[in-house]
Protein backbone atom coordinates (compact mmCIF):
# COMPACT_ATOMS: atom_id res chain seq x y z
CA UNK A 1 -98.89 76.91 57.12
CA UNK A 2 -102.45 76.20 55.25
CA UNK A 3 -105.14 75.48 57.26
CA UNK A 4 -105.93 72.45 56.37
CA UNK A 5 -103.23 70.44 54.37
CA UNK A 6 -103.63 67.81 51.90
CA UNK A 7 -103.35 64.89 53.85
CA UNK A 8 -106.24 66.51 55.83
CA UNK A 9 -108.88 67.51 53.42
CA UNK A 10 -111.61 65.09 53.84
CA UNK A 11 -111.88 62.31 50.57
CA UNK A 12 -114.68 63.40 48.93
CA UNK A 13 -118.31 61.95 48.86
CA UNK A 14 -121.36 61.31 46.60
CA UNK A 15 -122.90 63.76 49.19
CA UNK A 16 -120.53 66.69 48.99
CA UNK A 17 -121.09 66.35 45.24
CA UNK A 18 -124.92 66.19 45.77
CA UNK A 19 -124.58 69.61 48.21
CA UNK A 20 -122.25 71.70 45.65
CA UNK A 21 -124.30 71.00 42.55
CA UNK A 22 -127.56 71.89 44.51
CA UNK A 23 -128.94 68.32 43.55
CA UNK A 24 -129.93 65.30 45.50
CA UNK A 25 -127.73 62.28 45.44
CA UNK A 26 -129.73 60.26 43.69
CA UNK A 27 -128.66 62.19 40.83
CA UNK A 28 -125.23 62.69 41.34
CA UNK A 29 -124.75 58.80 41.36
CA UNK A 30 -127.16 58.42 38.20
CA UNK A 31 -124.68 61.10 36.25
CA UNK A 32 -121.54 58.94 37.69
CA UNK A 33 -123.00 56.09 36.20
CA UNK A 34 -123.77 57.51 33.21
CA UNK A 35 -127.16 56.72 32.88
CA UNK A 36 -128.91 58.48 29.58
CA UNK A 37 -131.77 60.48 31.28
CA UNK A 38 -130.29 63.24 33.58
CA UNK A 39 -132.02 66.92 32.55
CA UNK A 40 -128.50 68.66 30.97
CA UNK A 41 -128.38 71.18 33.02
CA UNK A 42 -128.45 68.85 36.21
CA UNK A 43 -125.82 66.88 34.39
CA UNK A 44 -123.46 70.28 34.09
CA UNK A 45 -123.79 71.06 37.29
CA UNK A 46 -123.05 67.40 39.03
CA UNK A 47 -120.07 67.20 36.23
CA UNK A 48 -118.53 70.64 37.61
CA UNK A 49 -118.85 69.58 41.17
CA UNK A 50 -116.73 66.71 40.47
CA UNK A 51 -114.38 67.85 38.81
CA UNK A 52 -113.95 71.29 41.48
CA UNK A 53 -113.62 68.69 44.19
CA UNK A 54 -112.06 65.94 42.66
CA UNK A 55 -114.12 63.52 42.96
CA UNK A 56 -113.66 59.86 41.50
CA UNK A 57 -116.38 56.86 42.20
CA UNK A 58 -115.40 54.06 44.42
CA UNK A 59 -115.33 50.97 42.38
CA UNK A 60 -115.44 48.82 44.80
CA UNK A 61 -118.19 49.61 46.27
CA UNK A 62 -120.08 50.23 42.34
CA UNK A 63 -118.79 46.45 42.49
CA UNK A 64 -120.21 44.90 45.53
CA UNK A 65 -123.64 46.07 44.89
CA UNK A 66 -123.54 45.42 40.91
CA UNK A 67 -121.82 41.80 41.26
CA UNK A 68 -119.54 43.15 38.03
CA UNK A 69 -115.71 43.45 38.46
CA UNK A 70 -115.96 45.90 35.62
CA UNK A 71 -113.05 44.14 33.97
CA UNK A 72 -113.60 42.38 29.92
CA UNK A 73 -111.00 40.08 28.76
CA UNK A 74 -109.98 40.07 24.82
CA UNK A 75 -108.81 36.15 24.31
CA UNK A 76 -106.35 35.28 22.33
CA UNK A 77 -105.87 31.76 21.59
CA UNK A 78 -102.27 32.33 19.85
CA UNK A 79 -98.76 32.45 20.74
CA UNK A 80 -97.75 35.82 22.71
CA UNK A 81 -94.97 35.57 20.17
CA UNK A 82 -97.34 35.79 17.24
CA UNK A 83 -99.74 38.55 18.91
CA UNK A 84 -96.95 40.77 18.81
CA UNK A 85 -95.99 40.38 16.05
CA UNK A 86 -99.07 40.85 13.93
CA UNK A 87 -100.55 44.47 13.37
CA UNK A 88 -104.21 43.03 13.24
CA UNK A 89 -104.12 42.42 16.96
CA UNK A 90 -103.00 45.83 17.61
CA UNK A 91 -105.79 47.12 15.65
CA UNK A 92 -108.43 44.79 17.73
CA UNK A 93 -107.37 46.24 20.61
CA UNK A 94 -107.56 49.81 19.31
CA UNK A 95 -111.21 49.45 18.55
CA UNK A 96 -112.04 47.84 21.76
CA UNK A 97 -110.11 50.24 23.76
CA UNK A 98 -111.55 53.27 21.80
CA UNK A 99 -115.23 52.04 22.49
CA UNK A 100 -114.53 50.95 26.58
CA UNK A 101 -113.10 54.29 27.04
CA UNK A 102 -116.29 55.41 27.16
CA UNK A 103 -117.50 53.31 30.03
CA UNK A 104 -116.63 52.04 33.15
CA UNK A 105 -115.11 48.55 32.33
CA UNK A 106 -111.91 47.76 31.64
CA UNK A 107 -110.07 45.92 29.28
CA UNK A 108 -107.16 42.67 30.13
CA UNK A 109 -105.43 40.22 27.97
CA UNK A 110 -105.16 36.97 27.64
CA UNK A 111 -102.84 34.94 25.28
CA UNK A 112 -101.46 31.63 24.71
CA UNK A 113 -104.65 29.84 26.09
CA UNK A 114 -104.36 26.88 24.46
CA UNK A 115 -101.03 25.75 25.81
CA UNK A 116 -103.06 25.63 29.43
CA UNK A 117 -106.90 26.03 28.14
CA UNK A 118 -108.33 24.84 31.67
CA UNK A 119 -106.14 27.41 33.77
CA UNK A 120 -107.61 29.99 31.22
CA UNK A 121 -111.55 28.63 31.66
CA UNK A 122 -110.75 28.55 35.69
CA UNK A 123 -109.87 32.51 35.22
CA UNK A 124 -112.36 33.48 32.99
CA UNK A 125 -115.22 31.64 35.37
CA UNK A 126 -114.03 32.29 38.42
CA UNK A 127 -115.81 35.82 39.08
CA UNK A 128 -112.35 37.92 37.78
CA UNK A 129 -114.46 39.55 34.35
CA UNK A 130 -117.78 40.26 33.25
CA UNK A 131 -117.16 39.19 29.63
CA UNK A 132 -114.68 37.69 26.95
CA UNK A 133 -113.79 39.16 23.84
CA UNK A 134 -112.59 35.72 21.40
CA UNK A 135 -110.50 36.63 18.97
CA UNK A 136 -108.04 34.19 16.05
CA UNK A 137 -110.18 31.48 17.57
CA UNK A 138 -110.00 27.61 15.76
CA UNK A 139 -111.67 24.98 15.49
CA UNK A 140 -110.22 23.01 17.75
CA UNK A 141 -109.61 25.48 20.59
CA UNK A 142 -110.51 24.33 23.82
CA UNK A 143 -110.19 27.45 26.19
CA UNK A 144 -113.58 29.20 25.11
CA UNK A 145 -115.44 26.49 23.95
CA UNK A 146 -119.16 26.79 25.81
CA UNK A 147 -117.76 29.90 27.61
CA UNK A 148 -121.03 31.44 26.10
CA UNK A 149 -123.06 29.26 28.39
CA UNK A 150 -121.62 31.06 31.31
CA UNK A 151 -120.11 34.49 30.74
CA UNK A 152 -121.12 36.82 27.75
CA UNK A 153 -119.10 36.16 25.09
CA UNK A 154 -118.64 37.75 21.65
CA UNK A 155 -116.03 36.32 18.97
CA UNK A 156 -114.71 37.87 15.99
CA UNK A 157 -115.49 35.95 13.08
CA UNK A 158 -118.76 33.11 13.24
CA UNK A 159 -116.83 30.33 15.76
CA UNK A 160 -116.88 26.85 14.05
CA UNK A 161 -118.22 24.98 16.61
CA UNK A 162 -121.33 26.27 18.30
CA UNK A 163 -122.14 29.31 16.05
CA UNK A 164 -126.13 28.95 16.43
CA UNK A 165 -125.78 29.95 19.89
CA UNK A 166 -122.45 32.52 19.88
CA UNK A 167 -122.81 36.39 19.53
CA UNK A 168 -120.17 37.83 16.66
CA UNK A 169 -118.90 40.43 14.91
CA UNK A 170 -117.38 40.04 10.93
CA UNK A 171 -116.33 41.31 7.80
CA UNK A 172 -118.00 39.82 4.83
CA UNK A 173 -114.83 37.61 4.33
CA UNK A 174 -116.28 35.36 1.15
CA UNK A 175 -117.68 38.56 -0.70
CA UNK A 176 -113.95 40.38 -0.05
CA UNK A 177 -112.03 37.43 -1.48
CA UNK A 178 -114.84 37.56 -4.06
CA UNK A 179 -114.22 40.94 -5.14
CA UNK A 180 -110.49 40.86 -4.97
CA UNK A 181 -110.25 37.45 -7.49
CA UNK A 182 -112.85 39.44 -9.46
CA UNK A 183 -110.17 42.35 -9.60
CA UNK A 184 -107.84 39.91 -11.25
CA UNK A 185 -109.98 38.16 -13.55
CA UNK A 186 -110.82 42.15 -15.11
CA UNK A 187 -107.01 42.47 -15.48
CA UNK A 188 -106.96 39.53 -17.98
CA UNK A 189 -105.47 37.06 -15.72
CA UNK A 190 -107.04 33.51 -16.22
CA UNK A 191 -104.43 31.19 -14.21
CA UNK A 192 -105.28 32.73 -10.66
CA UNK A 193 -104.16 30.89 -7.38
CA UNK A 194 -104.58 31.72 -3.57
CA UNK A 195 -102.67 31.05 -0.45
CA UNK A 196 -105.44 30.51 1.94
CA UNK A 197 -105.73 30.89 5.43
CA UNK A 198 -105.85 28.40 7.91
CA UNK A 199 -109.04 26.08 7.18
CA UNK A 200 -110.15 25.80 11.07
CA UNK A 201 -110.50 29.32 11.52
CA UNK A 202 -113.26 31.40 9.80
CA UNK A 203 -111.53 33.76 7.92
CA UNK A 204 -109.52 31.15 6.02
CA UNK A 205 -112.74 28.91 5.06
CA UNK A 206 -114.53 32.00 3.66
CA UNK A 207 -111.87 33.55 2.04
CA UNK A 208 -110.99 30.37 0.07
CA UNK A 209 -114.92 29.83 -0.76
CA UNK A 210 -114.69 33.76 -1.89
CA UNK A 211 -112.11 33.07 -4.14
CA UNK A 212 -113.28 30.04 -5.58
CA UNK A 213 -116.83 31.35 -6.45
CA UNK A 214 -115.38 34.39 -8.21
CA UNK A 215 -113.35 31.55 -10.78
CA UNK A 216 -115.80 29.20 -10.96
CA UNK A 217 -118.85 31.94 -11.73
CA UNK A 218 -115.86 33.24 -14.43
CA UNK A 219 -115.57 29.58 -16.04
CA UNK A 220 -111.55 29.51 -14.74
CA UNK A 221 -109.71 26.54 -12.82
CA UNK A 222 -109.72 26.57 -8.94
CA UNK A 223 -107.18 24.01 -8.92
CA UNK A 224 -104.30 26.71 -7.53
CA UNK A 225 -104.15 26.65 -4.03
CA UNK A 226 -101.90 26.42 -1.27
CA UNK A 227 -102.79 26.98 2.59
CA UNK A 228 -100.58 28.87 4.91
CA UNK A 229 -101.19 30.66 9.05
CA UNK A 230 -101.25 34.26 7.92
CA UNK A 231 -97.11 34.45 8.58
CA UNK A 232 -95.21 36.04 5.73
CA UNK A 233 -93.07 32.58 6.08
CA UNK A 234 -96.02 30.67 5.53
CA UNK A 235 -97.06 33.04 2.48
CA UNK A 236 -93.19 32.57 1.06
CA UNK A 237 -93.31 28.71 1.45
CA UNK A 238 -96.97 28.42 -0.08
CA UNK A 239 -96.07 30.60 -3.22
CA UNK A 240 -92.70 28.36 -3.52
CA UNK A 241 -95.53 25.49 -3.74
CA UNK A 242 -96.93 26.98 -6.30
CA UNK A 243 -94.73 28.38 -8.45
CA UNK A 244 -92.51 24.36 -8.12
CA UNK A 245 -95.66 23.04 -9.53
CA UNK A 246 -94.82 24.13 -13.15
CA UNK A 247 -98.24 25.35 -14.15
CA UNK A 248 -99.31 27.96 -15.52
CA UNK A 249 -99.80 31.13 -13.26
CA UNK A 250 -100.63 34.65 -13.57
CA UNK A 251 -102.05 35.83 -10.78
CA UNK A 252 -102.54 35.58 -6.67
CA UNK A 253 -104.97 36.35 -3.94
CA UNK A 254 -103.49 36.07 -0.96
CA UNK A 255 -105.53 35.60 1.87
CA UNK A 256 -103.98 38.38 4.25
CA UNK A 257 -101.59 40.94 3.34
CA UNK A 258 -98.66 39.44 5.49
CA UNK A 259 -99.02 35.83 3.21
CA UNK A 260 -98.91 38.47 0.23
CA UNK A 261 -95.68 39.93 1.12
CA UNK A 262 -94.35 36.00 1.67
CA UNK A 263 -95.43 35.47 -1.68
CA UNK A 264 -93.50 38.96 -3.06
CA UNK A 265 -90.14 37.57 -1.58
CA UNK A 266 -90.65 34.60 -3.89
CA UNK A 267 -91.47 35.95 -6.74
CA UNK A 268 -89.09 38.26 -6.93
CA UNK A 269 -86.30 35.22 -6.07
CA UNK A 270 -87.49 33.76 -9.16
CA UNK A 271 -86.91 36.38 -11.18
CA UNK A 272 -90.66 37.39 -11.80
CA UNK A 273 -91.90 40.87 -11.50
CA UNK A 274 -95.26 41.77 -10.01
CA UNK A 275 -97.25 42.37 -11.54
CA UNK A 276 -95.97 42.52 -14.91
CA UNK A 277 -95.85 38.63 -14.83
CA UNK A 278 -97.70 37.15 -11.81
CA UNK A 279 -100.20 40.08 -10.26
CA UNK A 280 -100.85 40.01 -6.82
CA UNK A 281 -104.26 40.90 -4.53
CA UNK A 282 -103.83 40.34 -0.58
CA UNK A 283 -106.49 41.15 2.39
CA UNK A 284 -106.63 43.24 5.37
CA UNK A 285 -105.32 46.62 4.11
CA UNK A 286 -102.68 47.19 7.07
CA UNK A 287 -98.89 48.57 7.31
CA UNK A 288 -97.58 45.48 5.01
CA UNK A 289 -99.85 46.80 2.23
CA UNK A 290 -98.01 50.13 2.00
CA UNK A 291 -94.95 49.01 3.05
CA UNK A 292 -94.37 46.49 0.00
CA UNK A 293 -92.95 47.40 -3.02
CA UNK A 294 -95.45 47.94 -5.56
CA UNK A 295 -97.77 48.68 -3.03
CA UNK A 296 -100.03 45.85 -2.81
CA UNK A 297 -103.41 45.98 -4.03
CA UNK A 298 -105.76 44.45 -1.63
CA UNK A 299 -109.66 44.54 0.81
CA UNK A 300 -109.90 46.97 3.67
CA UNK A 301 -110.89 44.63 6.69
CA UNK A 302 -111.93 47.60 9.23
CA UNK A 303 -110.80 46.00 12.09
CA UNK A 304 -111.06 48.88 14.46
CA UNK A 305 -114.19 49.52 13.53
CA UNK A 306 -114.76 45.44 14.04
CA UNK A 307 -112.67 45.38 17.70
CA UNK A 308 -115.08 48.65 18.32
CA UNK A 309 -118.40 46.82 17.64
CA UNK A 310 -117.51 43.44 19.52
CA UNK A 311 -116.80 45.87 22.79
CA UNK A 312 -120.21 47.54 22.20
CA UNK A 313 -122.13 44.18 21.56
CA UNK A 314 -120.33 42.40 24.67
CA UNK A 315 -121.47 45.74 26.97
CA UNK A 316 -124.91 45.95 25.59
CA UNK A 317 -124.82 41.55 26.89
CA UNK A 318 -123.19 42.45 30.13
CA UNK A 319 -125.99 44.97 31.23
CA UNK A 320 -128.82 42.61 29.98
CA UNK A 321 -129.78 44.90 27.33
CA UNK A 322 -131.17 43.69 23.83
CA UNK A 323 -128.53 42.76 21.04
CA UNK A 324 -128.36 41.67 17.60
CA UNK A 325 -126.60 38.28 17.46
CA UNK A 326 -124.62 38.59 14.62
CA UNK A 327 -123.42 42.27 12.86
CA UNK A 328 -121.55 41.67 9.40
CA UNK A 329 -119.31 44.96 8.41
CA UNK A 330 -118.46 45.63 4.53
CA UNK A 331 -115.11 45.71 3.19
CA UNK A 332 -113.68 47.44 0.70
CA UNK A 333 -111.32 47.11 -2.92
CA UNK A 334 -107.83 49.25 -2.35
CA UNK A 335 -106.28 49.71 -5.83
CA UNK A 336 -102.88 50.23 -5.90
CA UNK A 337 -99.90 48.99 -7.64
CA UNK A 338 -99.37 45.29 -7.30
CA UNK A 339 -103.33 44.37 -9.83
């Protein structure tokens, strides 16, 4: 037998870390907790002792003296039903996860707040995170409405309500609708419409100002709209609206790429081809864009890069540090088949 089994070996300590490395403890716990200032070499030799004696922080006791549960929650104030069934969210979480992984905290989910917004506010203020992550907010929400007063809070996308006071992360939504009406205009289209998003939620209002500022500044109509919830069955029905109204129309901006690919499904019912007769421009750049045949030309929303930002803002608010209130990422023109 071994002389000393597994189930004997003694857990180890901040101390026996401290004694292998040669260093005091004071450092050992500074490296643990990654703080910035630790000589190199110190840090090389605390970072072999751990891992030669397996060593792995107590949280709870990191927690007891910081206050922090070390836990963020992303908030989701839409059905579970549509979460999962939208790549954005996925993407969101990607970013977030991709910039937490290189801390301590942790990242939950909640989704379907509205349908009990109180149970959600008791959670959220009731000591179980350090921060909250809004994302697909409204106007009208009720389960993170003055969370901000409370808990540090960061939303993707300016909140409606309250935005003086709220930290956020966004694409330039108006100057990406913008550029992709402008897109169509350069094609020769002059009858343009758009299938906007939902007017209580950011992203809709601004993309429906973007477009409308590109027609007006070109002289054209901006009398061709329809609203839908960023569903391809709300894209379908919109474009059905559109096309029933007998005007004249050669061209769409659809206001996300899954409302684009509602609209394709119509078009192509009525016997139109895109983009021979009606062209078509969507937004967000994800697996519908490529997926669609032609492949739809549309704006790159970075949302990774957006979910990673709104993580590093909400830490940097969380440890009391100094943060920017409001960081605006650029999106891009994708050119492919469909304008």
């Amino acid at each position: 037998m071994s002389a000393e089994s597994g189930a004997d070996r003694p857990t180890p300590t901040l101390e026996m870390v401290a004694a292998l490395a040669g260093v005091s403890r004071a450092t050992v716990s500074r490296v643990v907790n990654g703080a910035p200032s630790v000589d190199p070499h110190l840090a090389s030799s605390v970072e072999k002792a751990v891992q030669t004696l397996n060593y792995v922080p107590n949280r709870a006791a990191r927690t007891l003296a910081s206050r922090r549960t070390y836990t963020v929650t992303l908030l989701v104030p839409e059905s579970t039903s549509k979460v999962f069934a939208d790549p954005f969210f996925a993407t969101v979480v990607e970013g977030v996860a991709r910039y937490l992984n290189t801390t301590d905290y942790m990242l939950n989910m909640v989704t379907s707040s509205e349908a009990n917004p109180e149970k959600t506010r008791r959670y959220l203020l009731g000591g179980n995170v350090d921060g909250v992550l809004v994302v697909s907010h409204h106007s009208g929400d009720h389960s993170w409405t003055q969370l901000n007063a409370s808990l540090p809070t960061v939303f993707a996308g300016r909140p409606l309500v309250n935005a003086a006071n709220s930290y956020f992360v966004e694409v330039d939504n108006e100057e990406g609708a913008s550029a992709a009406t402008s897109r169509l205009i350069e094609g020769g289209r002059r009858h343009i419409a758009t299938i906007a998003g939902p007017q209580d939620m950011p992203p809709g209002v601004d993309r429906l100002q973007g477009w409308r500022s590109a027609l007006l500044d070109a002289g054209l109509s901006d009398s061709l709209a329809e609203t839908g919830d960023f569903t391809v069955v709300s894209g379908a029905v919109a474009m059905r609206r559109l096309l029933d109204r007998g005007q004249p129309l050669d061209a769409v901006f659809a206001a996300n790429d899954q409302m684009a690919a509602g609209a394709y499904s119509v078009i192509k019912e009525r016997g139109l081809r895109i983009p021979e007769d009606i062209a078509v421009v969507g937004f967000d750049d994800d697996l519908y864009a490529t997926s669609l045949s032609p492949a739809l030309t549309t704006i790159h929303h970075p949302i990774a890069a957006l979910g990673e930002k709104m993580a590093e803002l909400l830490v940097e608010l969380i440890e009391g540090r100094a943060a920017e209130r409001i960081h605006r990422l650029p999106t891009s023109l994708v050119v492919r088949d469909s304008a």
